[in-house]
C-alpha atoms as a PDB file:
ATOM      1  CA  UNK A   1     -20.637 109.187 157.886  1.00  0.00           C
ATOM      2  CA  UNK A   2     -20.537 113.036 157.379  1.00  0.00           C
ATOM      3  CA  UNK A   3     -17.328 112.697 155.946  1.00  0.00           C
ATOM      4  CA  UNK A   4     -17.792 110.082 153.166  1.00  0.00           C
ATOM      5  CA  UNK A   5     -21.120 112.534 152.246  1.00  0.00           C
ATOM      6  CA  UNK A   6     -18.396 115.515 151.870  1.00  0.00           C
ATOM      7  CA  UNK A   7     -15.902 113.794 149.702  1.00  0.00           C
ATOM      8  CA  UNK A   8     -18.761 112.229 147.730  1.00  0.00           C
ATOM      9  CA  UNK A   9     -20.141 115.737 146.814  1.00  0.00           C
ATOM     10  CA  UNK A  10     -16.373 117.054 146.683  1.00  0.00           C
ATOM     11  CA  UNK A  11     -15.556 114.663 143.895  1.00  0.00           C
ATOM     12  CA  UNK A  12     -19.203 115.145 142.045  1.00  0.00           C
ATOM     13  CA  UNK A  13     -18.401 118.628 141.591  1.00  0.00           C
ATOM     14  CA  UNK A  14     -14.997 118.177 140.501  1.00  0.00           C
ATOM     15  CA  UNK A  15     -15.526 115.642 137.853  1.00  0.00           C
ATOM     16  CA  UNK A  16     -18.500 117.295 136.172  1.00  0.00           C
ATOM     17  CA  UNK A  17     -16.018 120.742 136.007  1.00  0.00           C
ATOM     18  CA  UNK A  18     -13.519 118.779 133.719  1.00  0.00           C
ATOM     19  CA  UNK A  19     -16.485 117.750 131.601  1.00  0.00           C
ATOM     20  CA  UNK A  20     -17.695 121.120 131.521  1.00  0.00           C
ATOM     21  CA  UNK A  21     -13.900 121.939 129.747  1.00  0.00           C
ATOM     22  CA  UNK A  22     -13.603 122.445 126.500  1.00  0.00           C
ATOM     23  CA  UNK A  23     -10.283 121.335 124.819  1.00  0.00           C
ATOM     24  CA  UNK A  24      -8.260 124.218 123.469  1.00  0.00           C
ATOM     25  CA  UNK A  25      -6.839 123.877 119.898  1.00  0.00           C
ATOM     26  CA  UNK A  26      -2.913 126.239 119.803  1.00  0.00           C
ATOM     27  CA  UNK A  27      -1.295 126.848 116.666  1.00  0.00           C
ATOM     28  CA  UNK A  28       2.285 127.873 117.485  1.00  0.00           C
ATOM     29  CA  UNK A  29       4.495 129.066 114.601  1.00  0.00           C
ATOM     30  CA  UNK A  30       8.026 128.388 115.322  1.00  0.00           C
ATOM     31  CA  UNK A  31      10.557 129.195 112.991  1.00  0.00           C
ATOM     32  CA  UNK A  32      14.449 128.089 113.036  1.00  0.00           C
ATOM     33  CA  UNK A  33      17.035 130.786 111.784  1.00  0.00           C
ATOM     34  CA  UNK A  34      20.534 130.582 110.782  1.00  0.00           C
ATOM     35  CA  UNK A  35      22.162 133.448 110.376  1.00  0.00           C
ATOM     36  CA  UNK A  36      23.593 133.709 106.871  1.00  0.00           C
ATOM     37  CA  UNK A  37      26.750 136.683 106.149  1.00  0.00           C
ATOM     38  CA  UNK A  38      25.231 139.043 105.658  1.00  0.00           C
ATOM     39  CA  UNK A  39      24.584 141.396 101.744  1.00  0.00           C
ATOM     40  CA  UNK A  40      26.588 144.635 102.057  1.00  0.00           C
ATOM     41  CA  UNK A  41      25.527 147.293  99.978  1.00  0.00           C
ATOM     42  CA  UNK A  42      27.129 151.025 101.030  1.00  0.00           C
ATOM     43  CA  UNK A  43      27.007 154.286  98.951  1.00  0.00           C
ATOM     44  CA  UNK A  44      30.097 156.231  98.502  1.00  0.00           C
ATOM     45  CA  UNK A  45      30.066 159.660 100.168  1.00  0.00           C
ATOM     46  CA  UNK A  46      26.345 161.627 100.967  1.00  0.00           C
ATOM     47  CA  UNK A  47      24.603 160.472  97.723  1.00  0.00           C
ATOM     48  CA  UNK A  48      22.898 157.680  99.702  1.00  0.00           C
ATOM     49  CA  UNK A  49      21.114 160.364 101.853  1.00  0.00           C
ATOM     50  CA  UNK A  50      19.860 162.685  99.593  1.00  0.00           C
ATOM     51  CA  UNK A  51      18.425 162.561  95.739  1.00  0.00           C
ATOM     52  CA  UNK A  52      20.848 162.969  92.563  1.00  0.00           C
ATOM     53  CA  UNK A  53      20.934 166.036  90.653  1.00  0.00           C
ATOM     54  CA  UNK A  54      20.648 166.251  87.245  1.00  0.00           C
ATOM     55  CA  UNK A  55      21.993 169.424  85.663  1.00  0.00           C
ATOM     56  CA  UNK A  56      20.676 170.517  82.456  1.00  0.00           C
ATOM     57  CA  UNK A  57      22.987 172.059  79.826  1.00  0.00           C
ATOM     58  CA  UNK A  58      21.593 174.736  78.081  1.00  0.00           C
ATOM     59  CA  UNK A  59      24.471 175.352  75.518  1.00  0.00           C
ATOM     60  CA  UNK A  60      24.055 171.311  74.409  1.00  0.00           C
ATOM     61  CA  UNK A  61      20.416 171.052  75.512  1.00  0.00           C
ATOM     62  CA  UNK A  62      20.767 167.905  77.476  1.00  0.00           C
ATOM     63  CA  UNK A  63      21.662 166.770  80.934  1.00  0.00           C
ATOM     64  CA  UNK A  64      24.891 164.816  81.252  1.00  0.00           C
ATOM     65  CA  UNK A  65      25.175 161.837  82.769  1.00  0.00           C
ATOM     66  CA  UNK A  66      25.591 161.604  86.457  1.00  0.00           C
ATOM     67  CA  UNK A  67      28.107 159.245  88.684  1.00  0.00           C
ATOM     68  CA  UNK A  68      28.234 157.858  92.043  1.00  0.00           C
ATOM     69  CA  UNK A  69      29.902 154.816  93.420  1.00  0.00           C
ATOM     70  CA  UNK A  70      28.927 152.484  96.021  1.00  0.00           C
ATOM     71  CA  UNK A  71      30.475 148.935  97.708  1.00  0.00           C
ATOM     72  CA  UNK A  72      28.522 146.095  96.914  1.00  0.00           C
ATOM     73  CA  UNK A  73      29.456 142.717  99.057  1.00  0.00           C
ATOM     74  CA  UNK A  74      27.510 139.267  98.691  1.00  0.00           C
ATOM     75  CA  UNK A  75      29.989 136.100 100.289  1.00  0.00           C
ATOM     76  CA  UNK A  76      27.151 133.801  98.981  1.00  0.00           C
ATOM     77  CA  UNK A  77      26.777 134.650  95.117  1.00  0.00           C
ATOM     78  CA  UNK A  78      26.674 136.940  92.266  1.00  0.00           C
ATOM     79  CA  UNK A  79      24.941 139.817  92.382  1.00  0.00           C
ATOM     80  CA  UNK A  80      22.063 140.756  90.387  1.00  0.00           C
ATOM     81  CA  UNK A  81      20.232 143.672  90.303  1.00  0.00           C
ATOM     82  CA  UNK A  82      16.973 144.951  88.548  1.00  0.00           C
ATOM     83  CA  UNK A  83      14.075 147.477  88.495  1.00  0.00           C
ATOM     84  CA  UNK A  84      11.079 146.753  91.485  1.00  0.00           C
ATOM     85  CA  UNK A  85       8.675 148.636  89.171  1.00  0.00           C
ATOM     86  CA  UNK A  86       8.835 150.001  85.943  1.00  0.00           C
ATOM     87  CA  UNK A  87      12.015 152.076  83.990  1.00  0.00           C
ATOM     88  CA  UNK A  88      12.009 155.781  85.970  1.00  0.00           C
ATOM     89  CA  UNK A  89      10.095 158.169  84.816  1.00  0.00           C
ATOM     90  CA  UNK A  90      10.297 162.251  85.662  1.00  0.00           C
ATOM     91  CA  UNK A  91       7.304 164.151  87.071  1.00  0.00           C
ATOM     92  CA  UNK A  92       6.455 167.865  87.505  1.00  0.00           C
ATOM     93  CA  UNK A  93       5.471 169.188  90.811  1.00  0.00           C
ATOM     94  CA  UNK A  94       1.462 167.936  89.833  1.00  0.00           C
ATOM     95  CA  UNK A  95       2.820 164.201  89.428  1.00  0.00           C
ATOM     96  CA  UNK A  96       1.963 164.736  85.640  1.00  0.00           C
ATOM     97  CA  UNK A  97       5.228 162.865  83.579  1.00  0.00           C
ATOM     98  CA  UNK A  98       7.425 165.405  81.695  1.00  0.00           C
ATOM     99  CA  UNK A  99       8.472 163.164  78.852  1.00  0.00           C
ATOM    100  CA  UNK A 100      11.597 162.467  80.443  1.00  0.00           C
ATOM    101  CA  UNK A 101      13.573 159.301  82.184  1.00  0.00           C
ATOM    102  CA  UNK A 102      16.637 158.343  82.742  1.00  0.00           C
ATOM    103  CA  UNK A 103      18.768 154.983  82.432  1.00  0.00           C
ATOM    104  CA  UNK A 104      20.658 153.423  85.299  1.00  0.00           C
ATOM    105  CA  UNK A 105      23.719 151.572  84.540  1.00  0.00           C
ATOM    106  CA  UNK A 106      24.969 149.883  87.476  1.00  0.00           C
ATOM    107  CA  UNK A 107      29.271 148.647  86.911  1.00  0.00           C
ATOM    108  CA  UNK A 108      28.879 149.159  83.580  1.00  0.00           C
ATOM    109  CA  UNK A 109      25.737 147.215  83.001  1.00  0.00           C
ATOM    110  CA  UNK A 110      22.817 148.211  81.590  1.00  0.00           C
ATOM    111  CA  UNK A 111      19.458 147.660  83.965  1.00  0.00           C
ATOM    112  CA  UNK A 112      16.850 146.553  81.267  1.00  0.00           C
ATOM    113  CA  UNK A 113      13.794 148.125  81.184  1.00  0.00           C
ATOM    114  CA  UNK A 114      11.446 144.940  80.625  1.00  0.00           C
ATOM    115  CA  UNK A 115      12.747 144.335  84.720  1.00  0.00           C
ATOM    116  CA  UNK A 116      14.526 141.295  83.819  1.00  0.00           C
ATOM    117  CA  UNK A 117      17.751 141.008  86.097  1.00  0.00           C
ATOM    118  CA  UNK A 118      21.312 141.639  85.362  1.00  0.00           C
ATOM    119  CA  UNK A 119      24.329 140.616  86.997  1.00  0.00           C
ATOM    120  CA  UNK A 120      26.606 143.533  87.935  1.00  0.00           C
ATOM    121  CA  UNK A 121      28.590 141.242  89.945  1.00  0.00           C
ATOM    122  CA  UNK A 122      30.232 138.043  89.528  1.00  0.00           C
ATOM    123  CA  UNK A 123      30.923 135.861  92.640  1.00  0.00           C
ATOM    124  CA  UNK A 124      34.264 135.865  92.868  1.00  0.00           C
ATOM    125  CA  UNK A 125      34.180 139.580  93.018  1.00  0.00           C
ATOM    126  CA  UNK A 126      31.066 139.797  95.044  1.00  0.00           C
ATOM    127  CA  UNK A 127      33.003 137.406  97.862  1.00  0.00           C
ATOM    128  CA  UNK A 128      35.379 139.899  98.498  1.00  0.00           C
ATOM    129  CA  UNK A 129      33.353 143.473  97.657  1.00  0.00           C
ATOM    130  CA  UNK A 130      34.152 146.345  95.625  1.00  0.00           C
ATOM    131  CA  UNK A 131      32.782 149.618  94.434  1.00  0.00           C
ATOM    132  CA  UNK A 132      31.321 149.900  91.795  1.00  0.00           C
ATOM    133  CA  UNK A 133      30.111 152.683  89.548  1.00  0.00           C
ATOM    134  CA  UNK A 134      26.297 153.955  89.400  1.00  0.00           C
ATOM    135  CA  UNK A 135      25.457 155.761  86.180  1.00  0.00           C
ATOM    136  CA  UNK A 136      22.392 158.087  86.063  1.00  0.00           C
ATOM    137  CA  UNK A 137      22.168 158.887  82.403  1.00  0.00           C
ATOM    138  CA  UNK A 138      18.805 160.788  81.235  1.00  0.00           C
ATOM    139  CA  UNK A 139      17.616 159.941  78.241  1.00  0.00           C
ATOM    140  CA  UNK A 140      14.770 162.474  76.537  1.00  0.00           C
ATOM    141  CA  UNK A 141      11.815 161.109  75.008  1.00  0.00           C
ATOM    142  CA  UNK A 142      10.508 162.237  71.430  1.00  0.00           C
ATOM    143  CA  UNK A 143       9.616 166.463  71.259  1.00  0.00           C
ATOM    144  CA  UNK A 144      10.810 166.875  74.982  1.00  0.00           C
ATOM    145  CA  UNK A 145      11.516 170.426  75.409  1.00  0.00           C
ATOM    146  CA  UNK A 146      13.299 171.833  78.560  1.00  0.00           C
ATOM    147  CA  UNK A 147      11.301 174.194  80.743  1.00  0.00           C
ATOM    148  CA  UNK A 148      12.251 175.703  84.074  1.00  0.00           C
ATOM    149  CA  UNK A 149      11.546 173.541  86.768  1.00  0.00           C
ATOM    150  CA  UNK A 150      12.347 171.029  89.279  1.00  0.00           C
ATOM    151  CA  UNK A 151      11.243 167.083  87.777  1.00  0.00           C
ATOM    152  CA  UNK A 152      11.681 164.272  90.277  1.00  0.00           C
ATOM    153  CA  UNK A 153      11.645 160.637  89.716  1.00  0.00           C
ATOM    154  CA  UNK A 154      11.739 157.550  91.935  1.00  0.00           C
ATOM    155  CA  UNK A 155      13.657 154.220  91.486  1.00  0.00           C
ATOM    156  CA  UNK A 156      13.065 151.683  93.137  1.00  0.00           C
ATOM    157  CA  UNK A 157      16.019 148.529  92.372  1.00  0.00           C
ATOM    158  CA  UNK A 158      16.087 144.917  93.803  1.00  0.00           C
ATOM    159  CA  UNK A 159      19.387 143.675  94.455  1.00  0.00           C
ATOM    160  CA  UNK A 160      19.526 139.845  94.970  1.00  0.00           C
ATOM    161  CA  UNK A 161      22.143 137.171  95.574  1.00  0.00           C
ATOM    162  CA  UNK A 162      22.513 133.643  95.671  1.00  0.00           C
ATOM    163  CA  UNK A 163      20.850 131.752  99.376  1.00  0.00           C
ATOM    164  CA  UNK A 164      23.322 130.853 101.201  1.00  0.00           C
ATOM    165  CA  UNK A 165      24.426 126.932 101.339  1.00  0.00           C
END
């Protein structure tokens, strides 16, 4: 008889334990990847690493336009490319604009300044890489006048490509 009494109360406190339980909602994000070739975008020689200089010209009074290259690779698409924020803009050491920007031409197309994008490369081109040019070309704004100093500006481009298939 002293057994059946234990199992009795052994089971009683067992089953009101699991009532006692709460049921436990999980949300578990899983996410499936396939890896797509990849976009291959490398600058040509130490430009990539450190900010382009601008040189003014005092005899002409202007700054000539400055050239780098770089490789550009996309095996799924063309490649488009086109300002993240607005057309670059050059500041003083205060972060107060100097009436001065420049235009970026990227294999000898324009980037417009309304951000809309532009192909630079087509496909077939983009499959297999190549370099392509990088024009800097400052471009004065009305009454600029040069003063000594060092201006900086940022740029900030979006390149994009087609998803992969």
């Amino acid at each position: 008889m002293n057994i059946r009494v234990l199992l009795a109360s052994a089971l009683t406190v067992a089953s009101s334990y699991a009532i006692a339980l709460e049921p436990k909602h999980l949300d578990i994000a899983v996410n499936a990847v396939v890896a797509a070739p990849a976009f291959e975008y490398k600058p040509i020689g130490e430009w990539g690493n450190s900010p382009v200089k601008l040189q003014f010209k005092k005899d002409s009074q202007h700054f000539p336009p400055v050239k780098h290259t770089a490789f550009l690779k996309s095996p799924n698409g063309a490649v488009t490319v086109k300002y993240a924020g607005k057309t670059p803009e050059f500041l003083d050491d205060n972060g107060k604009s100097v009436g001065l920007r420049y235009i970026m031409s990227i294999n000898g197309k324009k980037l417009p300044d309304d951000g809309s994008s532009v192909q630079v490369l087509p496909a077939a081109e983009a499959a297999v890489g190549k370099e392509v040019d990088f024009y800097f070309r400052p471009m004065t704004l009305i009454n600029w006048v040069a003063r000594p100093g060092t201006y900086t500006a940022q740029v900030e481009l979006v390149f994009e490509t087609e998803p992969p298939l």
